[in-house]
C-alpha atoms as a PDB file:
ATOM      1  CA  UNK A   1     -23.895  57.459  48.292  1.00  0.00           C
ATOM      2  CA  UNK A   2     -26.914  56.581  50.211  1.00  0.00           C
ATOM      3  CA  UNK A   3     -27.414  53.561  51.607  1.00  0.00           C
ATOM      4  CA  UNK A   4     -31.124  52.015  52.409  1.00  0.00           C
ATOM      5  CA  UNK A   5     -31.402  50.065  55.718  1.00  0.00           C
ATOM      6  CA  UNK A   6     -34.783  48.541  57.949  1.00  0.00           C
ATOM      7  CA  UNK A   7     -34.085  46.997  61.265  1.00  0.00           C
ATOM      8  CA  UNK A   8     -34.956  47.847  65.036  1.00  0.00           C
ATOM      9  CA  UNK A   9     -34.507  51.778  65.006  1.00  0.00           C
ATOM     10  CA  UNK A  10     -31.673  54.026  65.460  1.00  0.00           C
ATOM     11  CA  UNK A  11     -30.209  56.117  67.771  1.00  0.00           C
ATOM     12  CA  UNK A  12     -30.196  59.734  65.695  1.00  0.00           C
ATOM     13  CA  UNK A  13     -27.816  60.895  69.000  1.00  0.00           C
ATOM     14  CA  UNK A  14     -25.123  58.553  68.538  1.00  0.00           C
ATOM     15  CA  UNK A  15     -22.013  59.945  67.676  1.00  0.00           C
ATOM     16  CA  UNK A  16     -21.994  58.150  64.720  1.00  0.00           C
ATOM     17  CA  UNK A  17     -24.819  59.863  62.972  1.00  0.00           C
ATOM     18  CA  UNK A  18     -25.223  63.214  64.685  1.00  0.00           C
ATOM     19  CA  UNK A  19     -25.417  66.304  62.858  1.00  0.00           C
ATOM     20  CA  UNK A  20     -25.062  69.928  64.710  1.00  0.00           C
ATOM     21  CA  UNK A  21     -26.388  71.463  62.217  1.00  0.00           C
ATOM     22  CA  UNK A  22     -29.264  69.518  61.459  1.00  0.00           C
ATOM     23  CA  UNK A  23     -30.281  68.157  65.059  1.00  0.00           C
ATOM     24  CA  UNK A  24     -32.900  65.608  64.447  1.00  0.00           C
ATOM     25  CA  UNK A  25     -33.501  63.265  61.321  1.00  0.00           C
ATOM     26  CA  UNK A  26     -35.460  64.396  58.730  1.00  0.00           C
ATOM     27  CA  UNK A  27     -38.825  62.014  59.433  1.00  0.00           C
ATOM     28  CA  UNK A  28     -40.096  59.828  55.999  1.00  0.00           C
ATOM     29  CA  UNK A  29     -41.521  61.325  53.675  1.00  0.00           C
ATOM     30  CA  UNK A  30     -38.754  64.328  54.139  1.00  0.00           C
ATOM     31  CA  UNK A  31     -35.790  63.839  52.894  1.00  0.00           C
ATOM     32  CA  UNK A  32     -32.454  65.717  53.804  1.00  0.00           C
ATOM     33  CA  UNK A  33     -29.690  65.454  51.423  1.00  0.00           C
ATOM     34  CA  UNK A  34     -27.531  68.114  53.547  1.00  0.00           C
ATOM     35  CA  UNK A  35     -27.225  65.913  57.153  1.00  0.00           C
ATOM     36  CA  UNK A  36     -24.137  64.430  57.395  1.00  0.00           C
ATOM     37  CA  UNK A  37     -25.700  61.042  57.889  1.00  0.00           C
ATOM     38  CA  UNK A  38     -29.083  60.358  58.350  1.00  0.00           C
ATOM     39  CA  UNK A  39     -31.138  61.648  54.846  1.00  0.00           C
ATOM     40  CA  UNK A  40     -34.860  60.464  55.957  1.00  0.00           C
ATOM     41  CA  UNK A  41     -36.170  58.236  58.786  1.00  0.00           C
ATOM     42  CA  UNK A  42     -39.410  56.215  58.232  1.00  0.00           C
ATOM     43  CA  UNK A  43     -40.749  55.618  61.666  1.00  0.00           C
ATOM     44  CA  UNK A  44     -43.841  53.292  61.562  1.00  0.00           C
ATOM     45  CA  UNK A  45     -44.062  53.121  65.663  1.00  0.00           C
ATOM     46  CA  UNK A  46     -41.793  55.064  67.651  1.00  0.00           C
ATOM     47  CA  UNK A  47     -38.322  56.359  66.330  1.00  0.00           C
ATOM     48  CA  UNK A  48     -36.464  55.144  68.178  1.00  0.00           C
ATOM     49  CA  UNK A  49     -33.656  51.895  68.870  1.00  0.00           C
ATOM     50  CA  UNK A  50     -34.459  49.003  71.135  1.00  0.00           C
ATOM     51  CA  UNK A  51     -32.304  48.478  74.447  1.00  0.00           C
ATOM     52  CA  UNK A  52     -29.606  46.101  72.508  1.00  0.00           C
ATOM     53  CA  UNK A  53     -29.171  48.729  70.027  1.00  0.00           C
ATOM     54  CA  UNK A  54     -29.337  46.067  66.545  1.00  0.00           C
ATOM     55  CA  UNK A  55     -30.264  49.119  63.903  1.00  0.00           C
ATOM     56  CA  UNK A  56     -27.906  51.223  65.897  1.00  0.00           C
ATOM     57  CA  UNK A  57     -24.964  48.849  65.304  1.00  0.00           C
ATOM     58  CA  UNK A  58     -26.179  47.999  61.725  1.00  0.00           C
ATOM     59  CA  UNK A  59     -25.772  51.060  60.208  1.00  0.00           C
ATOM     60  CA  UNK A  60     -22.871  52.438  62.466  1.00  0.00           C
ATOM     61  CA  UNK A  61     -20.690  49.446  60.865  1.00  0.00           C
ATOM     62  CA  UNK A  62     -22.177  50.559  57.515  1.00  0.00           C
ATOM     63  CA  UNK A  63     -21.719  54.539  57.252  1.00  0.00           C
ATOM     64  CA  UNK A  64     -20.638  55.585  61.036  1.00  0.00           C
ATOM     65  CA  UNK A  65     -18.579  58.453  60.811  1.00  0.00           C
ATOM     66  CA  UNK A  66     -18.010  59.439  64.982  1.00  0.00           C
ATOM     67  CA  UNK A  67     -18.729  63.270  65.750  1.00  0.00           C
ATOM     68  CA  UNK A  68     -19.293  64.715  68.933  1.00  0.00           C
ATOM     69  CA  UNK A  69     -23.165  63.676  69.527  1.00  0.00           C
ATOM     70  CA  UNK A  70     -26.096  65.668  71.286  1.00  0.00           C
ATOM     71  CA  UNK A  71     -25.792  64.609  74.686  1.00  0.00           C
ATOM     72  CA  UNK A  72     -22.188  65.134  75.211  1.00  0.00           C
ATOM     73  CA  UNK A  73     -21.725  61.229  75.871  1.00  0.00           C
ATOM     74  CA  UNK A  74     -19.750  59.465  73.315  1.00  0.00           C
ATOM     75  CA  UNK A  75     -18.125  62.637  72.090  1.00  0.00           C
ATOM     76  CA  UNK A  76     -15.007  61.677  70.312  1.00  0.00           C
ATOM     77  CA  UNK A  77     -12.989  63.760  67.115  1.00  0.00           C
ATOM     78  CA  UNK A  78     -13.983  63.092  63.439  1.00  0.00           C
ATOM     79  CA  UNK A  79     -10.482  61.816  63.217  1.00  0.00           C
ATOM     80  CA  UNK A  80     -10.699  58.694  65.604  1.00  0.00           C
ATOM     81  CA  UNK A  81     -10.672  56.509  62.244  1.00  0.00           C
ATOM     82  CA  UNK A  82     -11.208  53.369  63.520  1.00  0.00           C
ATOM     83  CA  UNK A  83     -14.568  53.818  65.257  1.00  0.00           C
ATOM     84  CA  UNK A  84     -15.773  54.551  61.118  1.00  0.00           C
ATOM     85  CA  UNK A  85     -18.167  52.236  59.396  1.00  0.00           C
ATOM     86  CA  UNK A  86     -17.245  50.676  56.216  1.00  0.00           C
ATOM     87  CA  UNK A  87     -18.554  53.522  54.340  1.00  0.00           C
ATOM     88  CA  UNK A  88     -17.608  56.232  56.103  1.00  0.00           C
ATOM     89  CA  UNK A  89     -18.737  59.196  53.570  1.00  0.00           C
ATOM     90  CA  UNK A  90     -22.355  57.595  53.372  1.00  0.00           C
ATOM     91  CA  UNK A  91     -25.379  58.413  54.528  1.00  0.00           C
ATOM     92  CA  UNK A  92     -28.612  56.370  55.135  1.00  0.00           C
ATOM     93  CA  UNK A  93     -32.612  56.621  54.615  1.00  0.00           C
ATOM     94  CA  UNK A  94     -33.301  53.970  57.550  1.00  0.00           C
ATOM     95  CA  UNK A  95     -36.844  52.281  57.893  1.00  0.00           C
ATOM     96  CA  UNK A  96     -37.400  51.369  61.582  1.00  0.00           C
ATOM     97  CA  UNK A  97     -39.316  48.023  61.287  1.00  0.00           C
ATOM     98  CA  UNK A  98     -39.170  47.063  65.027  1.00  0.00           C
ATOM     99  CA  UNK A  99     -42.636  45.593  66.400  1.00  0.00           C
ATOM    100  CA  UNK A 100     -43.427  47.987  69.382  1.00  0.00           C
ATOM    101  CA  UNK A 101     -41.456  47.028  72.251  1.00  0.00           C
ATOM    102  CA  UNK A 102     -38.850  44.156  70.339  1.00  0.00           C
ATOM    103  CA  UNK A 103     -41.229  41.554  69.528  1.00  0.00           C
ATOM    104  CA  UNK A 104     -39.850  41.183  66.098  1.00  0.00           C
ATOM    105  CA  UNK A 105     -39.746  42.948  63.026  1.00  0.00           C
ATOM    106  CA  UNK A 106     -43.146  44.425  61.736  1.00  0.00           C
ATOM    107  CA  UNK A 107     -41.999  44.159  57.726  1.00  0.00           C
ATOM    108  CA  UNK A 108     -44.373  46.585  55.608  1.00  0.00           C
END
């Protein structure tokens, strides 16, 4: 299942999305069926999540699955269950729609 989601931006190191094997989203129009979470990332300004973190926590209550991410911080076994999103065995193609700096939502 993939699930399609706009908001602020997302944090591809979060230990909800990170992939070891694939460090690094594949960028829109790529798209990356093999990462464990994130499939494609349209980036329109800067690829990245705003300080409070909104597209972060989106889609880490949608398809977060935790995994140790690529900082070290957060690092936590695949089995700590109750950190998972709803749809655990998702993945996303996420649309950051954030408005430079978090001056709203720049739809396209």
């Amino acid at each position: 299942e993939i699930v399609g989601v706009g908001d602020t931006g997302l944090d591809i190191d979060s230990c909800l999305f990170w992939d070891a094997a694939f460090p690094g989203p594949p960028f829109a129009p790529k798209i990356n069926a093999s990462n464990r979470k994130i499939v494609s990332y349209k980036a329109d300004l800067d690829a990245s999540d705003g300080i409070g973190g909104h597209g972060t926590h989106v889609v880490g209550s949608i398809i977060g699955s935790p995994a140790a991410s690529a900082d070290g911080e957060d690092a936590v076994p695949l089995a700590v269950t109750e950190n998972n999103g709803m749809a655990p065995g998702a993945k996303v193609a996420f649309f950051d729609i954030q408005a430079g700096t978090g001056a709203g939502l720049d739809l396209p």
